[in-house]
N, C-alpha and C. Protein backbone atom coordinates (compact mmCIF):
# COMPACT_ATOMS: atom_id res chain seq x y z
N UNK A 1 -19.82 12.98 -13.92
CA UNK A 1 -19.38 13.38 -12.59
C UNK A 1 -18.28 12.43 -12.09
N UNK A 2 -18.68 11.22 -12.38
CA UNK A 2 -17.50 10.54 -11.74
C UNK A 2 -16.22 10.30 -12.83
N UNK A 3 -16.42 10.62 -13.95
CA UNK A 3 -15.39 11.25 -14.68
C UNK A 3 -14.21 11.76 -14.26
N UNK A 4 -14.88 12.99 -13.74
CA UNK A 4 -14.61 14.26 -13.62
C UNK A 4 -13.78 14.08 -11.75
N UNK A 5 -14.26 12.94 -11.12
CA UNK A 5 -13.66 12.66 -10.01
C UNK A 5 -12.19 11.59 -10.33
N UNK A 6 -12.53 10.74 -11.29
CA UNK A 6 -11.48 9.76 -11.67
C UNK A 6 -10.29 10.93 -12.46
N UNK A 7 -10.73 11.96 -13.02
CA UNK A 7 -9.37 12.82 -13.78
C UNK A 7 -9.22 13.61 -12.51
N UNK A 8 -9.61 13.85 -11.09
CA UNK A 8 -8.65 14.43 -9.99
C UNK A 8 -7.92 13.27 -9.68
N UNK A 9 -8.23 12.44 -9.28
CA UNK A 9 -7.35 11.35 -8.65
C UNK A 9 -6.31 10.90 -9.77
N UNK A 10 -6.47 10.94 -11.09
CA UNK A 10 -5.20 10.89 -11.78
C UNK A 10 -4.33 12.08 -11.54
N UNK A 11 -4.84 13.03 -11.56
CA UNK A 11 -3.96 14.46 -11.57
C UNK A 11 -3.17 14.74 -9.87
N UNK A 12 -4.15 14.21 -8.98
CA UNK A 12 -3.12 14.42 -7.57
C UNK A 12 -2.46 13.40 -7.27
N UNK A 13 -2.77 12.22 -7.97
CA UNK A 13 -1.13 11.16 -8.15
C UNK A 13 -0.33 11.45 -8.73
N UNK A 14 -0.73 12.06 -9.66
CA UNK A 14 0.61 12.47 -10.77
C UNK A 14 1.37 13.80 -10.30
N UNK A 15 0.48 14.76 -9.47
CA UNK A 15 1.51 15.54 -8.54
C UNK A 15 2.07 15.02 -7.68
N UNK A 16 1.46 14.24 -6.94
CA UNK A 16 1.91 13.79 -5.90
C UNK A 16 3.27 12.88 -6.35
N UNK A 17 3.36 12.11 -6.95
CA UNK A 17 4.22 10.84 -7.50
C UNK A 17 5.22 12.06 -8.24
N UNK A 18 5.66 13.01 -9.07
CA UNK A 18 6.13 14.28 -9.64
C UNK A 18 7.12 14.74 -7.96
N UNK A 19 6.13 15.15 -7.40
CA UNK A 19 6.94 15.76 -5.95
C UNK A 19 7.74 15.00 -5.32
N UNK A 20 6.98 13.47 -4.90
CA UNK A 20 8.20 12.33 -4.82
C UNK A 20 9.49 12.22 -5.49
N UNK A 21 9.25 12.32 -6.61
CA UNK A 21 10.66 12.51 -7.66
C UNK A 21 11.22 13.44 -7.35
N UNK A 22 10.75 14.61 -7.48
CA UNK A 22 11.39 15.57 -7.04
C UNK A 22 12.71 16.13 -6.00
N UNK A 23 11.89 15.49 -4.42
CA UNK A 23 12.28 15.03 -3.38
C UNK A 23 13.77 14.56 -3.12
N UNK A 24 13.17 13.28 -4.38
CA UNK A 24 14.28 12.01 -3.97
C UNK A 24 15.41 12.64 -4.57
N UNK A 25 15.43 13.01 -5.85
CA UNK A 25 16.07 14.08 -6.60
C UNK A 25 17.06 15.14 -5.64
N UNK A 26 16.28 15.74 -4.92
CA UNK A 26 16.90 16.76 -4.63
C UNK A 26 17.78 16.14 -3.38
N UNK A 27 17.37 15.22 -2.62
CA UNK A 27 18.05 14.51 -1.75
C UNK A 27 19.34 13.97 -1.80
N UNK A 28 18.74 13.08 -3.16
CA UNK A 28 20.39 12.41 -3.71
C UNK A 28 21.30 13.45 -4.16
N UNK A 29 21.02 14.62 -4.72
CA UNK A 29 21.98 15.81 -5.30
C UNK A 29 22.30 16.55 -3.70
N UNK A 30 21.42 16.96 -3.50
CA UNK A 30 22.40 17.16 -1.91
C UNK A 30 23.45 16.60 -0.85
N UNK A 31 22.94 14.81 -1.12
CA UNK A 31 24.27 14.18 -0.70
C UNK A 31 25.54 13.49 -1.11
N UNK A 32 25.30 14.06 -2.88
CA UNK A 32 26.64 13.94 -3.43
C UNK A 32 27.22 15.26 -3.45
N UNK A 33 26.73 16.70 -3.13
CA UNK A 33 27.43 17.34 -3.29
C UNK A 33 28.32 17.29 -2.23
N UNK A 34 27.42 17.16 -0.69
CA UNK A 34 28.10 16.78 0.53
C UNK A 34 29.29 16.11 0.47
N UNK A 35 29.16 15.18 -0.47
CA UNK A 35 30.26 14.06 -0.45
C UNK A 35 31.41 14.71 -0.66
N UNK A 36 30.83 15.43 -1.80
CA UNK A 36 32.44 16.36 -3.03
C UNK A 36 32.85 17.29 -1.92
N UNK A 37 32.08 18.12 -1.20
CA UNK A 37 32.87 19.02 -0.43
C UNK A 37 33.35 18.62 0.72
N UNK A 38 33.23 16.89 0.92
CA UNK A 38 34.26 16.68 2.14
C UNK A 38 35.32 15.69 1.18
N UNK A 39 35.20 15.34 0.10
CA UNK A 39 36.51 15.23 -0.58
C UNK A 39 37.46 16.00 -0.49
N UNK A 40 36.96 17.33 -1.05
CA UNK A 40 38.05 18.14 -1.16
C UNK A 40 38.38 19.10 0.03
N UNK A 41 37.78 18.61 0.74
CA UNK A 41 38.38 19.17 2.36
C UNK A 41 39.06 18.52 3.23
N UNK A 42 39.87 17.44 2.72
CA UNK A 42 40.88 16.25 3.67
C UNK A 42 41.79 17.37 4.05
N UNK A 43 42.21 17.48 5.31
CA UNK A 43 43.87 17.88 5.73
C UNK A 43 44.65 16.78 5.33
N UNK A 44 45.26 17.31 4.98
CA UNK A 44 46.97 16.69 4.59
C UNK A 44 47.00 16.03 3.00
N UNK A 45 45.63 16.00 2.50
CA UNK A 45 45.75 15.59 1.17
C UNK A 45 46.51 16.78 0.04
N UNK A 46 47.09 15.83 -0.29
CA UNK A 46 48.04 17.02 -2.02
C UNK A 46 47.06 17.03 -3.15
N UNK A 47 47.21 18.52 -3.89
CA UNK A 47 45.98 18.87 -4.60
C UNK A 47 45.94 17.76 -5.82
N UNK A 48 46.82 17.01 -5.94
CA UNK A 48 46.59 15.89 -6.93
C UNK A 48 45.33 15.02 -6.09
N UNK A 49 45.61 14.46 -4.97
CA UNK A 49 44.88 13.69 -4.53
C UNK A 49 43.36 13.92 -4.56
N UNK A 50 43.43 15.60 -3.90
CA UNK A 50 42.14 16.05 -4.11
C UNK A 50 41.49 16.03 -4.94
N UNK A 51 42.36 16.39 -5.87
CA UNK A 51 41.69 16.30 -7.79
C UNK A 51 40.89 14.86 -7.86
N UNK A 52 41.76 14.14 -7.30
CA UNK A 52 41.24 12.61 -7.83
C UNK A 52 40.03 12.33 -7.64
N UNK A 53 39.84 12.77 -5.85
CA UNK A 53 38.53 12.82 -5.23
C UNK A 53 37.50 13.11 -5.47
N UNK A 54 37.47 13.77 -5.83
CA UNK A 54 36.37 15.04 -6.09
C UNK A 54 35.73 14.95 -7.90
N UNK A 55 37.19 14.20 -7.92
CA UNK A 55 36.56 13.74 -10.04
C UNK A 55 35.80 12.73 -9.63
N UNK A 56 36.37 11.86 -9.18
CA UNK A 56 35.23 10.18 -8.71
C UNK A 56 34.08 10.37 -8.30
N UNK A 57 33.93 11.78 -7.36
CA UNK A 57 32.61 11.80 -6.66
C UNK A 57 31.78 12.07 -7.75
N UNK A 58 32.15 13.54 -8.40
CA UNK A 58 31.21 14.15 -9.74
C UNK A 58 30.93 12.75 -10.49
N UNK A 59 31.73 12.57 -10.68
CA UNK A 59 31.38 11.06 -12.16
C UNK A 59 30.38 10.56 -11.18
N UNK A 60 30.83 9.65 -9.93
CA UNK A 60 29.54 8.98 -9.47
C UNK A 60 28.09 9.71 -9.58
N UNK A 61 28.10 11.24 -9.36
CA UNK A 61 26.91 11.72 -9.21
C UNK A 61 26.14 12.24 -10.50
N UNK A 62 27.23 11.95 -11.49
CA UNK A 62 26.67 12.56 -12.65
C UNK A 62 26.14 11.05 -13.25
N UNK A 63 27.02 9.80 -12.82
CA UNK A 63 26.36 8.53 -13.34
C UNK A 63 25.32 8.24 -12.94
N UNK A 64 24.62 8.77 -11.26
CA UNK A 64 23.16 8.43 -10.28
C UNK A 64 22.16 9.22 -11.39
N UNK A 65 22.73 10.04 -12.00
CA UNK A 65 21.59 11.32 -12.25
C UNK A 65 21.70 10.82 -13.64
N UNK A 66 22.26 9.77 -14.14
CA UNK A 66 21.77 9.48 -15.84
C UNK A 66 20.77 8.29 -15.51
N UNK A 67 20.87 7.47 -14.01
CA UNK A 67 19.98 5.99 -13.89
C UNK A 67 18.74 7.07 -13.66
């Protein structure tokens, strides 16, 4: 029985701690995309510049999402 209580409490940490990730996950990808779409929304920037922008952001967010 208390087995059987010690394998819930592994299993709703491990959801629980799973959903955390999840979360944080989806958080940080939401505020790099934010980032990219106010890169490439400057007035007065030339589409070179924009290019530049918007490459730096992706790389940064694609480098967060390999740590």
């Amino acid at each position: 029985m208390e087995e059987d209580k010690a394998a819930q409490y592994t299993a709703e940490y491990m959801v629980s701690e799973y959903q955390r990730q999840y979360n944080n996950l989806k958080s940080r990808f939401r505020t790099q995309l934010t980032e990219i779409k106010e890169a490439a929304n400057i007035e007065g920037a030339t589409q070179l510049t924009t290019s530049v922008m918007v490459n730096a952001k992706v790389d940064a967010a694609i480098k967060d999402l390999d740590d």
